[in-house]
PDB file of N, CA and C in Angstrom:
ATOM      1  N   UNK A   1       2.122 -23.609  12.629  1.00  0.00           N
ATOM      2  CA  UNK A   1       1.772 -23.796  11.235  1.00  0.00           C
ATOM      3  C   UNK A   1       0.898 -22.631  10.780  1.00  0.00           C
ATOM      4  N   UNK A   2       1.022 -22.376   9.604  1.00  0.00           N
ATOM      5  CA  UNK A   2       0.359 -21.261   8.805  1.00  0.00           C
ATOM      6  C   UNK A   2      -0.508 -21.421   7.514  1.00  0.00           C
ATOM      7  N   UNK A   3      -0.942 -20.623   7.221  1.00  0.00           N
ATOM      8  CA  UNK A   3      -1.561 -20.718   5.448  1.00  0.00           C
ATOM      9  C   UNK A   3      -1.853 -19.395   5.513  1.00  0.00           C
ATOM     10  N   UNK A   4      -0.708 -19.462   4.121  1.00  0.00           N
ATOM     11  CA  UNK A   4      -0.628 -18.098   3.656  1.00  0.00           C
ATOM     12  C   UNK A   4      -2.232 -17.857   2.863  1.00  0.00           C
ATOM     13  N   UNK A   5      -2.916 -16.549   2.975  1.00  0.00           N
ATOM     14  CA  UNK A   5      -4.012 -16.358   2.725  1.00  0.00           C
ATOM     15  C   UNK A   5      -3.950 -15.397   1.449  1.00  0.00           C
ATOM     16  N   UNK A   6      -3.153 -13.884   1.679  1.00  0.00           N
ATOM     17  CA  UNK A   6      -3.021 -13.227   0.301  1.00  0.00           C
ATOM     18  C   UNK A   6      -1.749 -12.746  -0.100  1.00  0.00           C
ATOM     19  N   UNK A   7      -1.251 -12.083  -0.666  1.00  0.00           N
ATOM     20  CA  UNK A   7      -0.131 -11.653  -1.018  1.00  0.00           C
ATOM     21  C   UNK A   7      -0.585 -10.046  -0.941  1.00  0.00           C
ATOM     22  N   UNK A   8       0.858  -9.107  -0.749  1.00  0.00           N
ATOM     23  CA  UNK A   8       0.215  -7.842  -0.519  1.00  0.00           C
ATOM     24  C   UNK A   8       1.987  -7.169  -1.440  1.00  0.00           C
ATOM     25  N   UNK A   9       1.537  -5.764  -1.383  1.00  0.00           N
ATOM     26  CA  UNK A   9       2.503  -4.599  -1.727  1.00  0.00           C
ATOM     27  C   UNK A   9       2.144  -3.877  -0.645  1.00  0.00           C
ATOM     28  N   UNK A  10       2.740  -3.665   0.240  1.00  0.00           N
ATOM     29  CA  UNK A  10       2.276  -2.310   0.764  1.00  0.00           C
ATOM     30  C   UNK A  10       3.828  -1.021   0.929  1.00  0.00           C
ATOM     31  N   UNK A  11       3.292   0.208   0.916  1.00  0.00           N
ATOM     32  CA  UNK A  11       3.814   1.183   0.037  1.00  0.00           C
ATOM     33  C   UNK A  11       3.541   2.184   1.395  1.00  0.00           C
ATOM     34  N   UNK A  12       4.680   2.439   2.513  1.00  0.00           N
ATOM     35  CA  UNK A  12       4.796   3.528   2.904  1.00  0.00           C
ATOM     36  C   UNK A  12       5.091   4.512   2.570  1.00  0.00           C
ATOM     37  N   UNK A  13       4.449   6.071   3.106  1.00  0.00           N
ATOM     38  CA  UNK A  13       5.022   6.953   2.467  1.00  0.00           C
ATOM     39  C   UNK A  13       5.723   7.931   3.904  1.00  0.00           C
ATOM     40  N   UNK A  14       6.959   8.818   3.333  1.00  0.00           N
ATOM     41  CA  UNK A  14       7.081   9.711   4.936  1.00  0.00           C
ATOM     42  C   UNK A  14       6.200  10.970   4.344  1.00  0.00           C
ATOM     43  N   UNK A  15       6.022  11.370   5.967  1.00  0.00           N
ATOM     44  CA  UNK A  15       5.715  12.874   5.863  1.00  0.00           C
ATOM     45  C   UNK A  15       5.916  13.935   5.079  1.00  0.00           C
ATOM     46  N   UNK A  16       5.355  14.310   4.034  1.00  0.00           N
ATOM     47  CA  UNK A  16       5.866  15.511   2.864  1.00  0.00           C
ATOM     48  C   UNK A  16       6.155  16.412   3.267  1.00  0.00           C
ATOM     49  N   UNK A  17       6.415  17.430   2.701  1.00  0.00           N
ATOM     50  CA  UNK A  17       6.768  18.716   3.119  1.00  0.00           C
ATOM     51  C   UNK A  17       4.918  19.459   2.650  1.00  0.00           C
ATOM     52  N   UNK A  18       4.394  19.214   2.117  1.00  0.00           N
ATOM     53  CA  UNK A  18       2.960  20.216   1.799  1.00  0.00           C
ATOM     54  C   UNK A  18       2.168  18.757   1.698  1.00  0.00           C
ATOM     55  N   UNK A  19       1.674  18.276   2.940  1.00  0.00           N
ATOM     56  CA  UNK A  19       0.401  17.204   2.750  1.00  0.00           C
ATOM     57  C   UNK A  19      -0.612  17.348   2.198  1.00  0.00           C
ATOM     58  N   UNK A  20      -1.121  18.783   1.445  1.00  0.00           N
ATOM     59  CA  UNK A  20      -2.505  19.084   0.904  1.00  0.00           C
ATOM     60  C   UNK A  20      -2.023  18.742  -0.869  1.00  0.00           C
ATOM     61  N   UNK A  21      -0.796  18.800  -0.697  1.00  0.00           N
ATOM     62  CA  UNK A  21      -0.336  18.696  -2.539  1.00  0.00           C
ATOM     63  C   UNK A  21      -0.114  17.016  -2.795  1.00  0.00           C
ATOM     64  N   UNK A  22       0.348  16.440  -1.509  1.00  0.00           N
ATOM     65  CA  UNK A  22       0.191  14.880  -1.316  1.00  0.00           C
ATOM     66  C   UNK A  22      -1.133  14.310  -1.775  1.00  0.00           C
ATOM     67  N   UNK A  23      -1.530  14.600  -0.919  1.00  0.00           N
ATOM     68  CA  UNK A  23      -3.084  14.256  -1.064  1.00  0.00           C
ATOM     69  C   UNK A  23      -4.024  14.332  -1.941  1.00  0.00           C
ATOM     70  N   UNK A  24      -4.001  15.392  -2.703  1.00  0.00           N
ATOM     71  CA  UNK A  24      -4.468  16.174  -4.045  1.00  0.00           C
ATOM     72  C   UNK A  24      -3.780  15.119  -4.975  1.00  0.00           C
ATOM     73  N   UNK A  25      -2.568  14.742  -5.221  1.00  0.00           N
ATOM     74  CA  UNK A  25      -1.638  14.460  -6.542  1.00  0.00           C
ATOM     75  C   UNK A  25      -2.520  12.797  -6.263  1.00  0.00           C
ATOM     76  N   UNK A  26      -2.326  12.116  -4.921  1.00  0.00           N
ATOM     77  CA  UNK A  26      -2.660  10.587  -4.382  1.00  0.00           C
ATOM     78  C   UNK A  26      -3.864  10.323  -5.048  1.00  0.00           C
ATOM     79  N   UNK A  27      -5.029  11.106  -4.102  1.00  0.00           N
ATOM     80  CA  UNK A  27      -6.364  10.579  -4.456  1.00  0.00           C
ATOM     81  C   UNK A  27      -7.208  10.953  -6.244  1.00  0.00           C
ATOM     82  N   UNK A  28      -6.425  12.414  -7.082  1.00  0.00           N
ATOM     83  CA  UNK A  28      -7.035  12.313  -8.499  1.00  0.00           C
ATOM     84  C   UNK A  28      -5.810  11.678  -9.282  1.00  0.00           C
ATOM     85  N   UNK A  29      -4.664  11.327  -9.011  1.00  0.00           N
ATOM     86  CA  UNK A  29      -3.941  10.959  -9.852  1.00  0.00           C
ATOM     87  C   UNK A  29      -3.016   9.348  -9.758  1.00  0.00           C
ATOM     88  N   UNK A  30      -2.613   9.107  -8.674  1.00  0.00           N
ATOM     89  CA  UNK A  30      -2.101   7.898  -8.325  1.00  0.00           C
ATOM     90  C   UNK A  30      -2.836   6.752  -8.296  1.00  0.00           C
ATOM     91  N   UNK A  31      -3.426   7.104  -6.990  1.00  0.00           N
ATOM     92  CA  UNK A  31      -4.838   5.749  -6.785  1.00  0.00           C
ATOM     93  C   UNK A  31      -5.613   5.517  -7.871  1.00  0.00           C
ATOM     94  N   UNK A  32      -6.245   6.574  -8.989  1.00  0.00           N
ATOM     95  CA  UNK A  32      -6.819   6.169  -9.842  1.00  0.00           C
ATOM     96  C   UNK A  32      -5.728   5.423 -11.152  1.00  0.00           C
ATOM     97  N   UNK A  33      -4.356   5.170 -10.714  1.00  0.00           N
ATOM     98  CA  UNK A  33      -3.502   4.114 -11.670  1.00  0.00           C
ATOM     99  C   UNK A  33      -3.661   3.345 -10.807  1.00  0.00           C
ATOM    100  N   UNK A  34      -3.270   3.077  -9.735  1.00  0.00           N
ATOM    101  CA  UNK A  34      -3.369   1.693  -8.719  1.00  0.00           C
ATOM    102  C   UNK A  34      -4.058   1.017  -8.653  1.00  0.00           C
ATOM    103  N   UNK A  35      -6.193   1.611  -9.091  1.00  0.00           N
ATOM    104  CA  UNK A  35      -6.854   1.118  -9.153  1.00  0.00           C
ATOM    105  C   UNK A  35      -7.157   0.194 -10.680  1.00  0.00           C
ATOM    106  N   UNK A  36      -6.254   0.475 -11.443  1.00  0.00           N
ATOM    107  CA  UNK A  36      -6.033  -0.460 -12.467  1.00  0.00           C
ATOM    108  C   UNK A  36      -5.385  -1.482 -12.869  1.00  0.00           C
ATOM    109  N   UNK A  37      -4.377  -1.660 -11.514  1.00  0.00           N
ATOM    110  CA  UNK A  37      -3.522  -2.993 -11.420  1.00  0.00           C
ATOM    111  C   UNK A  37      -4.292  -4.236 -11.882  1.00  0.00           C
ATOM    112  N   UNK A  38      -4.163  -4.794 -12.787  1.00  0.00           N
ATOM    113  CA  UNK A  38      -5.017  -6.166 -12.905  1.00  0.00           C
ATOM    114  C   UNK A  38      -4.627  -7.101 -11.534  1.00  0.00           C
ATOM    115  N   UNK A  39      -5.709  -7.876 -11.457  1.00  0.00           N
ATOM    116  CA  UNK A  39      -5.620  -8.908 -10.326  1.00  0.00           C
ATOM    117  C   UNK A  39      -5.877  -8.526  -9.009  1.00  0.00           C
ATOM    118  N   UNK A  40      -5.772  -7.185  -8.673  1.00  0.00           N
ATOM    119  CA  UNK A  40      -5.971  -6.838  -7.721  1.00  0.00           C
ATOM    120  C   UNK A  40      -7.710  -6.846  -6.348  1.00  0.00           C
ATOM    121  N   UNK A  41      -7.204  -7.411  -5.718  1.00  0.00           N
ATOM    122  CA  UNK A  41      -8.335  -8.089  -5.037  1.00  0.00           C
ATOM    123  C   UNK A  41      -8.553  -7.238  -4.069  1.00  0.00           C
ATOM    124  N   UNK A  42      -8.118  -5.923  -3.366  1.00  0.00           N
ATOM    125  CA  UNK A  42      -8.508  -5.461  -2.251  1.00  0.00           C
ATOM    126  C   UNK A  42      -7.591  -3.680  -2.680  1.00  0.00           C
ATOM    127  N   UNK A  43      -7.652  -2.672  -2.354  1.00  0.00           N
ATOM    128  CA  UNK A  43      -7.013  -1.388  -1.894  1.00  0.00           C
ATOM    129  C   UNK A  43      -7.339  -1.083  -0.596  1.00  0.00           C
ATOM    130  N   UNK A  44      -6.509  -0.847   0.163  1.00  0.00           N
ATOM    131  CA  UNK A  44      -6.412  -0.272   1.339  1.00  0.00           C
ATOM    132  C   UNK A  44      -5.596   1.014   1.751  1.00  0.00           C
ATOM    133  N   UNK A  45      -5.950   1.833   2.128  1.00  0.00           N
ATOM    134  CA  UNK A  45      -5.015   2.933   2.635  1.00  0.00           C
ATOM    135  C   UNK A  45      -5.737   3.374   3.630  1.00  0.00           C
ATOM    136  N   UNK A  46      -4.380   3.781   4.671  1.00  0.00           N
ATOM    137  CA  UNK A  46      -4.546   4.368   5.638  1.00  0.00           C
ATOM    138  C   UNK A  46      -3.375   5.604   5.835  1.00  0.00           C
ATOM    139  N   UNK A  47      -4.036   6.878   6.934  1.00  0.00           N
ATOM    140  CA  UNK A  47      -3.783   8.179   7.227  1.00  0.00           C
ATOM    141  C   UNK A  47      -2.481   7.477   8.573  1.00  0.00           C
ATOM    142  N   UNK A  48      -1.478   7.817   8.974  1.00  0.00           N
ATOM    143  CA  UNK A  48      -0.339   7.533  10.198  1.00  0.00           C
ATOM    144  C   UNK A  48      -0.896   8.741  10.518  1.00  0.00           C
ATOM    145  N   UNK A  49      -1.673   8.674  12.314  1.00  0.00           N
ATOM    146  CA  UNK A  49      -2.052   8.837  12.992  1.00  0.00           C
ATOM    147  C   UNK A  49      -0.888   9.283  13.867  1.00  0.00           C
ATOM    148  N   UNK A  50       0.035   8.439  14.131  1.00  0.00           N
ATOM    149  CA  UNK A  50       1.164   8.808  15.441  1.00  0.00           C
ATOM    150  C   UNK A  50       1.786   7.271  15.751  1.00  0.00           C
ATOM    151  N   UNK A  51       2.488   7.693  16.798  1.00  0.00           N
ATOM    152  CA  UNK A  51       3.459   5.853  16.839  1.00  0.00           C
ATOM    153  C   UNK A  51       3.543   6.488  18.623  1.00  0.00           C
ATOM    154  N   UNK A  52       4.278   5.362  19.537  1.00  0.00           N
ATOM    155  CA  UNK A  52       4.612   5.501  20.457  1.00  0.00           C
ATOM    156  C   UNK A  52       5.151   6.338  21.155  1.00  0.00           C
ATOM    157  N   UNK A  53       5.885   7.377  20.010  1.00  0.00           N
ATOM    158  CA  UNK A  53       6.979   8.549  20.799  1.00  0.00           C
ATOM    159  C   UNK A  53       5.997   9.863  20.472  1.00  0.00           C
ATOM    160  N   UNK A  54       4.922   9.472  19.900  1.00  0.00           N
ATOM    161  CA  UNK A  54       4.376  10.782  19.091  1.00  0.00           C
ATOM    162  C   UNK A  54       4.050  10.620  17.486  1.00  0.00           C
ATOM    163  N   UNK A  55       4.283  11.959  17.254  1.00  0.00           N
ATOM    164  CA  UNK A  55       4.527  12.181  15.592  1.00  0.00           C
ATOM    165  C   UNK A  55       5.306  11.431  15.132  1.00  0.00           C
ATOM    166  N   UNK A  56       5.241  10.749  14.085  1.00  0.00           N
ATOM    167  CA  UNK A  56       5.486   9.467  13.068  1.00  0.00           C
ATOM    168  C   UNK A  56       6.581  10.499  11.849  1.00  0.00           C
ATOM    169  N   UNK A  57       7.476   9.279  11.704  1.00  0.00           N
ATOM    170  CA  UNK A  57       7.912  10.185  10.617  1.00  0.00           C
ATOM    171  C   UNK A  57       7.140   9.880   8.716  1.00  0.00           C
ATOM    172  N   UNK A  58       6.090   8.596   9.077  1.00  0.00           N
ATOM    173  CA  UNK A  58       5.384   8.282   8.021  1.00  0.00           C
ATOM    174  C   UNK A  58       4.057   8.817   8.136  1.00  0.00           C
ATOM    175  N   UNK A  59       3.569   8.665   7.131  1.00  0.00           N
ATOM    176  CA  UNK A  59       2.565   9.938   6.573  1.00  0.00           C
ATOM    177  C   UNK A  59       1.257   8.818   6.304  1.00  0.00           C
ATOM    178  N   UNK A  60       1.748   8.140   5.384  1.00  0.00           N
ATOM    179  CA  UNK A  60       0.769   7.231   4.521  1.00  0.00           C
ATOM    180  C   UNK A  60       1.248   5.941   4.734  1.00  0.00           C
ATOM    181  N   UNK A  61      -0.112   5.174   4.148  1.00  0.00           N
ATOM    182  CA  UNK A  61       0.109   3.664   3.774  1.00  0.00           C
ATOM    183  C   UNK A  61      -0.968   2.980   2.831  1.00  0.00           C
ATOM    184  N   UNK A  62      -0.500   1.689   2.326  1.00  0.00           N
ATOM    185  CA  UNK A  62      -1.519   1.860   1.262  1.00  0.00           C
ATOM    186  C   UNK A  62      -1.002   0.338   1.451  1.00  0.00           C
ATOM    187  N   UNK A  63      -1.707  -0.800   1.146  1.00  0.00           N
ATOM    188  CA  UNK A  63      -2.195  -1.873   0.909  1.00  0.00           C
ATOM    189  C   UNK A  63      -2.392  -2.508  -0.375  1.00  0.00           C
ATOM    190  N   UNK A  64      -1.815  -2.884  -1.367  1.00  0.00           N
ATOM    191  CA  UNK A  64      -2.278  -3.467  -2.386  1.00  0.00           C
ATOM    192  C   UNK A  64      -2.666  -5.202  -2.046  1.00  0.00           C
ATOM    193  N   UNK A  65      -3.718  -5.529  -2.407  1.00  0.00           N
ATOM    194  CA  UNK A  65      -3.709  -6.821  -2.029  1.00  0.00           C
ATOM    195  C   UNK A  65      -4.136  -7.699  -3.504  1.00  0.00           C
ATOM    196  N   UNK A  66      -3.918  -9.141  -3.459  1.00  0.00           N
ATOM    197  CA  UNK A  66      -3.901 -10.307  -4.442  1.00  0.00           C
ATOM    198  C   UNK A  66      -4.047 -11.401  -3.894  1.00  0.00           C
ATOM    199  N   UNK A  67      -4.961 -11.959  -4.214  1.00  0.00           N
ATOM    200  CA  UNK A  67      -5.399 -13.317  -4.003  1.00  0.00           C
ATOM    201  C   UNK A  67      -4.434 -14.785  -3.560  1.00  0.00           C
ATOM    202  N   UNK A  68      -3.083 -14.450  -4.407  1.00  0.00           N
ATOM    203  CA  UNK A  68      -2.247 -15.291  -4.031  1.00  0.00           C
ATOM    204  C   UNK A  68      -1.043 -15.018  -4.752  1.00  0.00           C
ATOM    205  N   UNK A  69       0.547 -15.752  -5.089  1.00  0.00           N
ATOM    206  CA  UNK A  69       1.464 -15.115  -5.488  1.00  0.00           C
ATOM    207  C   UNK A  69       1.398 -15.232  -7.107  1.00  0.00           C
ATOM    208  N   UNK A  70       0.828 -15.981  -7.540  1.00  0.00           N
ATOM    209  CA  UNK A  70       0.846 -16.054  -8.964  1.00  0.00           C
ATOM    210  C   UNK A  70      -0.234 -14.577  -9.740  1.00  0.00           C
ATOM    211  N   UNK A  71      -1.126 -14.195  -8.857  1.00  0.00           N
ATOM    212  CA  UNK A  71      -2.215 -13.122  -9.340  1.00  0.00           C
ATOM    213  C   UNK A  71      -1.523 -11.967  -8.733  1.00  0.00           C
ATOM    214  N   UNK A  72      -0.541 -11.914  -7.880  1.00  0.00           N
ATOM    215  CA  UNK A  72       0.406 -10.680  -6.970  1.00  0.00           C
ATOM    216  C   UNK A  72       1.695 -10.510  -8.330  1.00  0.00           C
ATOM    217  N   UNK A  73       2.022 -11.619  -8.545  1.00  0.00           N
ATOM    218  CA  UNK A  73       2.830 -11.465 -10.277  1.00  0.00           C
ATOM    219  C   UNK A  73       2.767 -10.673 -11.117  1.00  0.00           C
ATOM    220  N   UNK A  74       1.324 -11.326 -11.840  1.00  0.00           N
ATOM    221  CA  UNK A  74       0.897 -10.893 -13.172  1.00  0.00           C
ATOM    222  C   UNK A  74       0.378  -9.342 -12.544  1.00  0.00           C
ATOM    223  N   UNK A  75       0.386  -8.742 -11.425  1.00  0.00           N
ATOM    224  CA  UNK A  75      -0.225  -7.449 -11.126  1.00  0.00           C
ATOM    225  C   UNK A  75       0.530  -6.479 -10.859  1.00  0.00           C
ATOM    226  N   UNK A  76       1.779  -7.141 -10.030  1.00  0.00           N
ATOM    227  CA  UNK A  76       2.638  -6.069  -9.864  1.00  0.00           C
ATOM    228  C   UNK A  76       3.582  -6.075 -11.522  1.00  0.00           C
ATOM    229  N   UNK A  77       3.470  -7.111 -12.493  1.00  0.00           N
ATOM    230  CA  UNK A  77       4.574  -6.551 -13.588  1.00  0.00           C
ATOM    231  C   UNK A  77       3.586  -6.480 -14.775  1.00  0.00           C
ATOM    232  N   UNK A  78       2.648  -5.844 -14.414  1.00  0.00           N
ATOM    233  CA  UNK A  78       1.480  -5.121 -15.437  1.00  0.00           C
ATOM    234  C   UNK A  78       2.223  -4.291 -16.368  1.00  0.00           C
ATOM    235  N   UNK A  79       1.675  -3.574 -16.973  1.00  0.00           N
ATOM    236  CA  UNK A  79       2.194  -2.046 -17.651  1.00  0.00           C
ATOM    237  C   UNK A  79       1.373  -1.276 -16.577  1.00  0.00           C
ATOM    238  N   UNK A  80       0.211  -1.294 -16.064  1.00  0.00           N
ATOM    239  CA  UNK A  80      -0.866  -0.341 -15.239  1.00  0.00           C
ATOM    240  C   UNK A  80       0.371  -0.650 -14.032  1.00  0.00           C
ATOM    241  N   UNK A  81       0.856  -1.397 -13.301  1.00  0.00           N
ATOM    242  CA  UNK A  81       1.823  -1.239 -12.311  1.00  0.00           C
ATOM    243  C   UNK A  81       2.420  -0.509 -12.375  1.00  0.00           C
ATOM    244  N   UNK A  82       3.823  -0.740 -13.661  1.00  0.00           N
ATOM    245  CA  UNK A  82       4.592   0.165 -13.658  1.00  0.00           C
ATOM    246  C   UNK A  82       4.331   1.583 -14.158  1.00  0.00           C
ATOM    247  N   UNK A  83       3.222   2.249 -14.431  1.00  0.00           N
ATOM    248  CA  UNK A  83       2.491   3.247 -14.691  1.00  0.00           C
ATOM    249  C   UNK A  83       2.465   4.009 -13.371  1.00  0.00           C
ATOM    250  N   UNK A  84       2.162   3.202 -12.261  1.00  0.00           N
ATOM    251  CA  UNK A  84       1.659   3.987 -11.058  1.00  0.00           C
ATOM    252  C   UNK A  84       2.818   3.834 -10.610  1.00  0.00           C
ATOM    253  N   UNK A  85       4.159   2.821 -10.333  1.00  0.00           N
ATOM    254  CA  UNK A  85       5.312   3.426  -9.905  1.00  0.00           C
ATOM    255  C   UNK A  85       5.934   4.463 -10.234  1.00  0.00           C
ATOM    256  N   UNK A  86       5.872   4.617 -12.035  1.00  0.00           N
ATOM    257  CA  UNK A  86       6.728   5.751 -12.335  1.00  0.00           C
ATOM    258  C   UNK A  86       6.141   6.893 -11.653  1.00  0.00           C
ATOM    259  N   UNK A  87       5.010   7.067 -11.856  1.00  0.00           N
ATOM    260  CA  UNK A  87       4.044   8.086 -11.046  1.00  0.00           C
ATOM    261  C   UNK A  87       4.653   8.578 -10.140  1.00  0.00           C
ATOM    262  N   UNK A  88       5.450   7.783  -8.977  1.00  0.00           N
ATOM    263  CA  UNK A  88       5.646   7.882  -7.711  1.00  0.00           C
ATOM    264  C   UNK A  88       6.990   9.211  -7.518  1.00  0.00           C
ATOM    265  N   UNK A  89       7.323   9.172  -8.829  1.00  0.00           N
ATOM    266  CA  UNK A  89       8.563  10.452  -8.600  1.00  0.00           C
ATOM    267  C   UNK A  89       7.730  12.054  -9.022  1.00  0.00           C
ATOM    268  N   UNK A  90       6.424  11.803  -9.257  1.00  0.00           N
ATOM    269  CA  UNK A  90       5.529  13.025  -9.412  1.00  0.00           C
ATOM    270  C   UNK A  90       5.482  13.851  -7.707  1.00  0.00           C
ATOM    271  N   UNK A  91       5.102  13.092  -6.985  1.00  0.00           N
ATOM    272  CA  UNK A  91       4.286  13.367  -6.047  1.00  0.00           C
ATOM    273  C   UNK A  91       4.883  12.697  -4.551  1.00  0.00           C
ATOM    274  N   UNK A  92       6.186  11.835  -4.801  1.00  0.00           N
ATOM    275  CA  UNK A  92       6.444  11.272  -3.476  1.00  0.00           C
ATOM    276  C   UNK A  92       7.870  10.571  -3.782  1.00  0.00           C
ATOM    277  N   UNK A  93       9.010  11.495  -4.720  1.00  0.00           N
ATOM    278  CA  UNK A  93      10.200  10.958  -4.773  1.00  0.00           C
ATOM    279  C   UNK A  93      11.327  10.675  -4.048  1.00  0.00           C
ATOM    280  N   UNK A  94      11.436   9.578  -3.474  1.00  0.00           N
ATOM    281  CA  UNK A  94      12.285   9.437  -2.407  1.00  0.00           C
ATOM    282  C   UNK A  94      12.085   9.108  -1.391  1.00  0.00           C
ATOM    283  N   UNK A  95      10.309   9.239  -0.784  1.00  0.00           N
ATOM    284  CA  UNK A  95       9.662   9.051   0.251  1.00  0.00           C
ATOM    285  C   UNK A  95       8.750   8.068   0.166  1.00  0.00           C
ATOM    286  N   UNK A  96       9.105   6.816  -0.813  1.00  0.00           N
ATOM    287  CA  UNK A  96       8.505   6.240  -0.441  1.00  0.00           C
ATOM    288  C   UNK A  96       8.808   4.888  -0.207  1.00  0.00           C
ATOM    289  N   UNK A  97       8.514   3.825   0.918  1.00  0.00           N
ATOM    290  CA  UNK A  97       9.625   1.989   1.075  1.00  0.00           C
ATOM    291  C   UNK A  97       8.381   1.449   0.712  1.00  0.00           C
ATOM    292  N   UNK A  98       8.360   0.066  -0.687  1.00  0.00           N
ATOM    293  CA  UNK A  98       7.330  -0.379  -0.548  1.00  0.00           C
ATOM    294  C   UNK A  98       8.026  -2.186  -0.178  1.00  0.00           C
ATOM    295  N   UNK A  99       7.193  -2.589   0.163  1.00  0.00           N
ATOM    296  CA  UNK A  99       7.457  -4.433   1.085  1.00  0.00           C
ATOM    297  C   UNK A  99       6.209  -5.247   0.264  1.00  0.00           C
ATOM    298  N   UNK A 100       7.013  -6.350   0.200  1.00  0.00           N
ATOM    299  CA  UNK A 100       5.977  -7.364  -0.583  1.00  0.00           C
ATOM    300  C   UNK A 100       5.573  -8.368   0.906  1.00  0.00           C
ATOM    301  N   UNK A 101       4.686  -8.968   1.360  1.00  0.00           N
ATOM    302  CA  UNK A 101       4.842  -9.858   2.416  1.00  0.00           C
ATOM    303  C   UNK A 101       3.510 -10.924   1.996  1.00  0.00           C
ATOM    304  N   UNK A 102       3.343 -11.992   2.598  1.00  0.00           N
ATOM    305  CA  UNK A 102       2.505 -13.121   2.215  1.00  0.00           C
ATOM    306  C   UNK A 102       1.890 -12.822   3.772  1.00  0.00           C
ATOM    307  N   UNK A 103       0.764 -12.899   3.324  1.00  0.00           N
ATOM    308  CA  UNK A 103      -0.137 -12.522   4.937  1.00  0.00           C
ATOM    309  C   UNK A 103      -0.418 -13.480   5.338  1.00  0.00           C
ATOM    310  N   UNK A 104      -0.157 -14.163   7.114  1.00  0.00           N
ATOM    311  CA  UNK A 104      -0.363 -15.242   7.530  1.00  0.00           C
ATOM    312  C   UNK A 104      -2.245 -15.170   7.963  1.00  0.00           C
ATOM    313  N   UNK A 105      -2.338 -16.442   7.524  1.00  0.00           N
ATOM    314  CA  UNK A 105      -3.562 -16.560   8.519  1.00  0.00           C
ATOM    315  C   UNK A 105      -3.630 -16.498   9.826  1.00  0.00           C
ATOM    316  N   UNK A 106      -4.687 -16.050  10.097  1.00  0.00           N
ATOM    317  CA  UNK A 106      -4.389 -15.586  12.280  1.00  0.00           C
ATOM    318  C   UNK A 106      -5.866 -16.131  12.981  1.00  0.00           C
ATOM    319  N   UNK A 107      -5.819 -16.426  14.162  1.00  0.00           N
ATOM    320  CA  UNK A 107      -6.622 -16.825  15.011  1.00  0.00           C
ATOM    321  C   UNK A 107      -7.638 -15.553  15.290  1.00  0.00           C
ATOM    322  N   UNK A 108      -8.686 -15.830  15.841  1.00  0.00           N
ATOM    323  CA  UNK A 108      -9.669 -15.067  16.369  1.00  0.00           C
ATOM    324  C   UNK A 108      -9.082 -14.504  17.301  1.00  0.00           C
ATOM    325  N   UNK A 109      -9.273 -13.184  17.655  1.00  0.00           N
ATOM    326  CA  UNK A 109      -9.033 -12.837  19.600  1.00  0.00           C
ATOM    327  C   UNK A 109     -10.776 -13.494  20.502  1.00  0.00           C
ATOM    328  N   UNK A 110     -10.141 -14.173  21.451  1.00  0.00           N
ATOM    329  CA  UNK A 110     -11.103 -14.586  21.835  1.00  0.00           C
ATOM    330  C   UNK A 110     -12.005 -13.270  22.464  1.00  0.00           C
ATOM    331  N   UNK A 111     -13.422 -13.399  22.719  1.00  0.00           N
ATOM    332  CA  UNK A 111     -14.261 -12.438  23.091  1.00  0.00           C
ATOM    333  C   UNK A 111     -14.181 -12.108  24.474  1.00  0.00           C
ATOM    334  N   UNK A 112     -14.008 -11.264  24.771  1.00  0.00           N
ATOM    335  CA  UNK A 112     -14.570 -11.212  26.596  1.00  0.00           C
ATOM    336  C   UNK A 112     -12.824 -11.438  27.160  1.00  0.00           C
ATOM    337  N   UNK A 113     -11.760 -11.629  26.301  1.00  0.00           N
ATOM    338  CA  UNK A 113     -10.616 -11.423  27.105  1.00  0.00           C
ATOM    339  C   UNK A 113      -9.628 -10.820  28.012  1.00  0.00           C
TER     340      UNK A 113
END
């Protein structure tokens, strides 16, 4: 058994061809639309570090989070939403899969295991 806790977007990106123009376009121009999604209860992003074989063919990740599916709604079909999607053919056309998923609640890891 479960209980769903938040609702999320999260928004991979692959590897660009110039990561300094990624990065530049992301942090003064994108994120500051993302950060206007109404409803939005959390931003998260993270740098892909590497995967099991090595070098990753993804670059980025980013986290949108919402309280639950009715506030994940009204946020992803904003006008400020679709503002920061269109965005997405500025700076990351083609490279990017985004997934909607309902985040399960999870157990503690026990301590000392």
């Amino acid at each position: 058994m479960y209980n769903a806790r938040m609702v999320k977007m999260i928004a991979l990106y692959k590897r660009p061809a110039d990561p300094a123009a990624f990065d530049k376009h992301y942090e003064t121009v994108h994120k500051p639309l993302a950060l206007k999604i109404p409803e939005l209860a959390e931003f998260r992003s993270s740098k892909v570090i590497g995967g099991p074989a090595g070098k990753s063919p993804w670059y980025f990740m980013v986290e949108l989070c919402f309280k639950d599916k009715d506030s994940f709604k009204r946020g992803i079909m904003s006008p400020e939403s679709l503002a920061a999607a269109k965005d997405l053919d500025n700076f990351a056309k083609g490279a990017c899969e985004v997934f909607f998923v309902e985040e399960q609640q999870t157990a503690p890891v026990p301590a000392g295991r």
